[in-house]
C-alpha atoms as a PDB file:
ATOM      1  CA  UNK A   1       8.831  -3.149  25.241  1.00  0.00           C
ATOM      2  CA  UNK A   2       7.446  -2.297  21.766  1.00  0.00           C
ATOM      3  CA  UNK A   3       9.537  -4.387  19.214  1.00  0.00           C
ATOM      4  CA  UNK A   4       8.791  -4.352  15.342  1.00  0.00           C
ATOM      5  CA  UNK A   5       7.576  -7.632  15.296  1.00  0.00           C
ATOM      6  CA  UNK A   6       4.130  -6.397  16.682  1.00  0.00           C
ATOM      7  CA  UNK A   7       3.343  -4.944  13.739  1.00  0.00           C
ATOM      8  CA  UNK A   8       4.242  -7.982  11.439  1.00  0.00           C
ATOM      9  CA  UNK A   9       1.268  -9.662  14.348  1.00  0.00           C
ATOM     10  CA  UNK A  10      -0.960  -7.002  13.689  1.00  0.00           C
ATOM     11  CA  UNK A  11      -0.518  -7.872   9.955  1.00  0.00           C
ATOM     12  CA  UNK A  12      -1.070 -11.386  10.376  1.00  0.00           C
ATOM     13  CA  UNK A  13      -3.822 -10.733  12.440  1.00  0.00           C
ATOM     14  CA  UNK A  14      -5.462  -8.641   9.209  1.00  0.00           C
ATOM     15  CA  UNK A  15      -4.386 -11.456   6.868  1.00  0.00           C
ATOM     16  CA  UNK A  16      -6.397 -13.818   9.049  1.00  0.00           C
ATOM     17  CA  UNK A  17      -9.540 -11.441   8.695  1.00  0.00           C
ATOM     18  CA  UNK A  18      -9.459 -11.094   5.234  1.00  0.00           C
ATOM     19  CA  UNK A  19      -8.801 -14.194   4.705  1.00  0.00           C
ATOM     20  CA  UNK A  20     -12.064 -15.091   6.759  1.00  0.00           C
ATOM     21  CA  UNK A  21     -14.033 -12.523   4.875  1.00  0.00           C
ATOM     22  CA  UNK A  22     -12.659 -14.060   1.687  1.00  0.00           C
ATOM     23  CA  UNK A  23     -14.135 -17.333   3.042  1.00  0.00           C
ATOM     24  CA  UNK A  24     -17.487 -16.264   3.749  1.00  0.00           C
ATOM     25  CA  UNK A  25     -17.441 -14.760   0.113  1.00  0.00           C
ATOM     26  CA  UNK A  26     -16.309 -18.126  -1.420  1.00  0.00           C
ATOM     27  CA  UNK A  27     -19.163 -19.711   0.874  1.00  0.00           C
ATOM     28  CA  UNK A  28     -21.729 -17.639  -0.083  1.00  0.00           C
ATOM     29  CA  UNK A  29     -20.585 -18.151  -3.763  1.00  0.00           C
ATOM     30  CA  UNK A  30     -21.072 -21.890  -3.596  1.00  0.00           C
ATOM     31  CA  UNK A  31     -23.961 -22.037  -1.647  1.00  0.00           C
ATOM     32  CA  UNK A  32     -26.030 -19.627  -4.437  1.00  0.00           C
ATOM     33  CA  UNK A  33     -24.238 -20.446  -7.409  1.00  0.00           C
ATOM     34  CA  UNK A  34     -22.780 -23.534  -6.988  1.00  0.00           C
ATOM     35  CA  UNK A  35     -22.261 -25.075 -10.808  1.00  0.00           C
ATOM     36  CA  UNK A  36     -23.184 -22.018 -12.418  1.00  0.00           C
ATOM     37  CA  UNK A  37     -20.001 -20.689 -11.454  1.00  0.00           C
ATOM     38  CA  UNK A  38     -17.551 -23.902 -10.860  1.00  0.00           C
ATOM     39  CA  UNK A  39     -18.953 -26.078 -13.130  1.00  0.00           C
ATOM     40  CA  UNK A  40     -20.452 -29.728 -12.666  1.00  0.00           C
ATOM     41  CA  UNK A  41     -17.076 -31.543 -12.620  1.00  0.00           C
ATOM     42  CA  UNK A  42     -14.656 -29.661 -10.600  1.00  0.00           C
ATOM     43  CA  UNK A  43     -12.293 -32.676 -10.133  1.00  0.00           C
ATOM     44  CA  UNK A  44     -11.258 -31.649  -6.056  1.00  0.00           C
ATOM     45  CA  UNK A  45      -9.935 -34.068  -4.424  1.00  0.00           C
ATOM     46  CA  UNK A  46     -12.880 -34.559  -1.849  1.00  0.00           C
ATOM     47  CA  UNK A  47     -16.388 -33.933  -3.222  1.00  0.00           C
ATOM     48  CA  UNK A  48     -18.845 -32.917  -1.014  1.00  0.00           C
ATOM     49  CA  UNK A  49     -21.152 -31.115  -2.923  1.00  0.00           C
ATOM     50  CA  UNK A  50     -21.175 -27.304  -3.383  1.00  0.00           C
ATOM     51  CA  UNK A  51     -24.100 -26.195  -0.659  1.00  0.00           C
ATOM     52  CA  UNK A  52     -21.795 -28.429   1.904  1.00  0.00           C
ATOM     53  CA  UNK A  53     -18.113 -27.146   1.048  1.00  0.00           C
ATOM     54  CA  UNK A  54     -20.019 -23.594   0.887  1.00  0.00           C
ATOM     55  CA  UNK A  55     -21.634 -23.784   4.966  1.00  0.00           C
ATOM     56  CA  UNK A  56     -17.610 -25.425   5.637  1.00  0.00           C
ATOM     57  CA  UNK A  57     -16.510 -21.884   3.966  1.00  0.00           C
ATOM     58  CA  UNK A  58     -18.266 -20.144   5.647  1.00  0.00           C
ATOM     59  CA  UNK A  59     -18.117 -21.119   9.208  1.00  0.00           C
ATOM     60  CA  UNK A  60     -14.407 -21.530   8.726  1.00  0.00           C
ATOM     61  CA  UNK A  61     -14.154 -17.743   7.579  1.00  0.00           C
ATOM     62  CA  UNK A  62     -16.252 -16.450  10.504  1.00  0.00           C
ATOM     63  CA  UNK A  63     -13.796 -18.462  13.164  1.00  0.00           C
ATOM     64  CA  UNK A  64     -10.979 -16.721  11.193  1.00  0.00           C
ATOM     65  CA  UNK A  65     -12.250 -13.242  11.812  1.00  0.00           C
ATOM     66  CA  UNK A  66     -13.079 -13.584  14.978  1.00  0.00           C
ATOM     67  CA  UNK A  67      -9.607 -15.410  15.557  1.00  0.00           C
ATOM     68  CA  UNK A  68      -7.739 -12.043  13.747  1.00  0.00           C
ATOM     69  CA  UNK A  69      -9.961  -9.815  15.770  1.00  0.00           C
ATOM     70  CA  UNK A  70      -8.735 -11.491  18.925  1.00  0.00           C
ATOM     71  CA  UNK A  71      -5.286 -11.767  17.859  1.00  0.00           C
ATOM     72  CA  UNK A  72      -5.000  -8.371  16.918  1.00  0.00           C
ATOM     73  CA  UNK A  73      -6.211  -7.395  20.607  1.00  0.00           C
ATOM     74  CA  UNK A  74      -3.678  -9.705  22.362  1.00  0.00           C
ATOM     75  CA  UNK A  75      -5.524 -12.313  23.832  1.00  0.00           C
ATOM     76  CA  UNK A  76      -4.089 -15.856  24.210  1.00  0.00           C
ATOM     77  CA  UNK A  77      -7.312 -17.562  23.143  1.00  0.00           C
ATOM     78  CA  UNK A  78      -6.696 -15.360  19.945  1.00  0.00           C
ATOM     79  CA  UNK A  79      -3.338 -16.711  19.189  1.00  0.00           C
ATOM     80  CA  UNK A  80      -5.030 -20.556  19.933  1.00  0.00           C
ATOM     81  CA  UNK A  81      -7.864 -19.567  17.373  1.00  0.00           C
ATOM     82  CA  UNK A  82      -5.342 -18.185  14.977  1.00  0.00           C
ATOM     83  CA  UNK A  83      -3.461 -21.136  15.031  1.00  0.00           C
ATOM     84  CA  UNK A  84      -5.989 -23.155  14.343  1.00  0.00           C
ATOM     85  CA  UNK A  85      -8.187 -21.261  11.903  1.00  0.00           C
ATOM     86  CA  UNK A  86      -5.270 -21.037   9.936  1.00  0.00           C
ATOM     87  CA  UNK A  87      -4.521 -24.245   9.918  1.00  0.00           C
ATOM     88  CA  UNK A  88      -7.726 -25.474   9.278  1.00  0.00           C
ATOM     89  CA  UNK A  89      -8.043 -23.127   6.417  1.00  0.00           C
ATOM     90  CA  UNK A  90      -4.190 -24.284   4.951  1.00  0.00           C
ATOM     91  CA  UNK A  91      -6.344 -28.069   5.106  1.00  0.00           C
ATOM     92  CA  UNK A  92      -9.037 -27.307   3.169  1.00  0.00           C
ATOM     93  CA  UNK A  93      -7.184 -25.653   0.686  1.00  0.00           C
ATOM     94  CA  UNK A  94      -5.044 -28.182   0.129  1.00  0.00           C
ATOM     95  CA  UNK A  95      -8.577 -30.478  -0.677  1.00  0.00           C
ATOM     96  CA  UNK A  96      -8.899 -26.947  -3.621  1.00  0.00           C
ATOM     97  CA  UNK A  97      -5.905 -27.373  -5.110  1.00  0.00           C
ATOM     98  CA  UNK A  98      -7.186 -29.647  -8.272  1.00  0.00           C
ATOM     99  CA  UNK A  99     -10.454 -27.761  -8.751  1.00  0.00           C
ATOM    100  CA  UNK A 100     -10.918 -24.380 -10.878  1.00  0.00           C
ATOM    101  CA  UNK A 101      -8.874 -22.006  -8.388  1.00  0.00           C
ATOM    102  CA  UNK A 102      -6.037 -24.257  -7.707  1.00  0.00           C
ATOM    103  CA  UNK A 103      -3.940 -20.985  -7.795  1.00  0.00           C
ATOM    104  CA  UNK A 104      -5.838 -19.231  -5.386  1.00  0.00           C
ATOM    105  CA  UNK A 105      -5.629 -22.188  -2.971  1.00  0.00           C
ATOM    106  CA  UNK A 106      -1.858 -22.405  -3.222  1.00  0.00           C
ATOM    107  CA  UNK A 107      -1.903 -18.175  -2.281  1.00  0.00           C
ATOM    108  CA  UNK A 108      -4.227 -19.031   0.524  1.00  0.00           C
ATOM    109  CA  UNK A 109      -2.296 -21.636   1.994  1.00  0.00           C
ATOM    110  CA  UNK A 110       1.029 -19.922   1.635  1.00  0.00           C
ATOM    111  CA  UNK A 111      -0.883 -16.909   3.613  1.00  0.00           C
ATOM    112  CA  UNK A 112      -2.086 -19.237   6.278  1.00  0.00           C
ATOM    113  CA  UNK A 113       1.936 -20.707   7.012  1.00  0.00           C
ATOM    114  CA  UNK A 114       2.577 -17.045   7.247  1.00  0.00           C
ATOM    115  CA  UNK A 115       0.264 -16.380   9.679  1.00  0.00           C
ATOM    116  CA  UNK A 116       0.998 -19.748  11.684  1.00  0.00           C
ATOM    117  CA  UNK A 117       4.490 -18.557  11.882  1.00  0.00           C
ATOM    118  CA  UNK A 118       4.017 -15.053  12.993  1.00  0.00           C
ATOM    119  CA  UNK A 119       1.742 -15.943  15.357  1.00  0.00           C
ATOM    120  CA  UNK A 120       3.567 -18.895  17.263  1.00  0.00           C
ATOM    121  CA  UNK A 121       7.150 -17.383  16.694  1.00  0.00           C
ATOM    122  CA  UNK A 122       5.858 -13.540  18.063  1.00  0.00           C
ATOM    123  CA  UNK A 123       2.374 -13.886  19.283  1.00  0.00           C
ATOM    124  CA  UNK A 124       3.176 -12.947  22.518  1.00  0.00           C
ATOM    125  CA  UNK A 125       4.756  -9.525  21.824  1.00  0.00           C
ATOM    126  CA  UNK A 126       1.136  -8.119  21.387  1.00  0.00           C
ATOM    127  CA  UNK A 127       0.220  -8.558  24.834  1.00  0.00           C
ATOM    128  CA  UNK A 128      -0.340  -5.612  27.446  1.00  0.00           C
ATOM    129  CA  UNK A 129      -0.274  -2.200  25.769  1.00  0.00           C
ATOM    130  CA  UNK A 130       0.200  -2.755  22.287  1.00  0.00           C
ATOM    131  CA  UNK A 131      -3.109  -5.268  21.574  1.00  0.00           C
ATOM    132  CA  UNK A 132      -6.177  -2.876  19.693  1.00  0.00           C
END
């Protein structure tokens, strides 16, 4: 039976895909640009350097899309890599929050509890007919 809460899955499941492209973008931004755009002291809470937090970035924001795509279609694995992308994501964030977008890593982790909560509270509803 269809139930309203599919749709809320099917917009977590597009959160968790933009949020991966998003990723990928703030990847590829570190790994070309690095201090030209952040700055030499960014004050994070873990330094790593900006080529290594950008390759983290980005291989975090391709396991997110592929975690949204497989979410949207109603796959178990897709609710696992959800999960986890999400949480994963909410973590490293959380390492952001004292550098130059502090505010955008506060958004990103409130969108990534969204998504956790969608996904392990109505995840299942998208199985069967109503995956993409």
């Amino acid at each position: 039976m269809f139930t309203g809460w599919v749709g809320w899955i099917w917009f977590a499941a597009w959160l968790l895909i933009l949020g991966g492209i998003f990723q990928v973008i703030n990847g590829l931004v570190a790994i070309t640009r690095g201090e030209d755009y952040y700055g030499p002291d960014t004050q994070v809470a873990v330094d790593l350097g900006y080529t290594t937090w950008g390759w983290i970035h980005m291989i975090l924001g391709v396991f997110m899309i592929v975690g949204g795509i497989s979410l949207a279609k109603g796959h178990m694995y897709g609710r696992i890599i959800a999960v986890l992308a999400a949480t994963a994501s909410a973590i490293g964030s959380v390492a952001s929050l004292g550098g130059p977008n502090g505010g955008w890593a506060f958004l990103v982790i409130v969108m990534d509890l969204f998504v956790i909560w969608a996904v392990m509270v109505h995840g299942q509803e998208t199985r069967g007919d109503y995956g993409l």
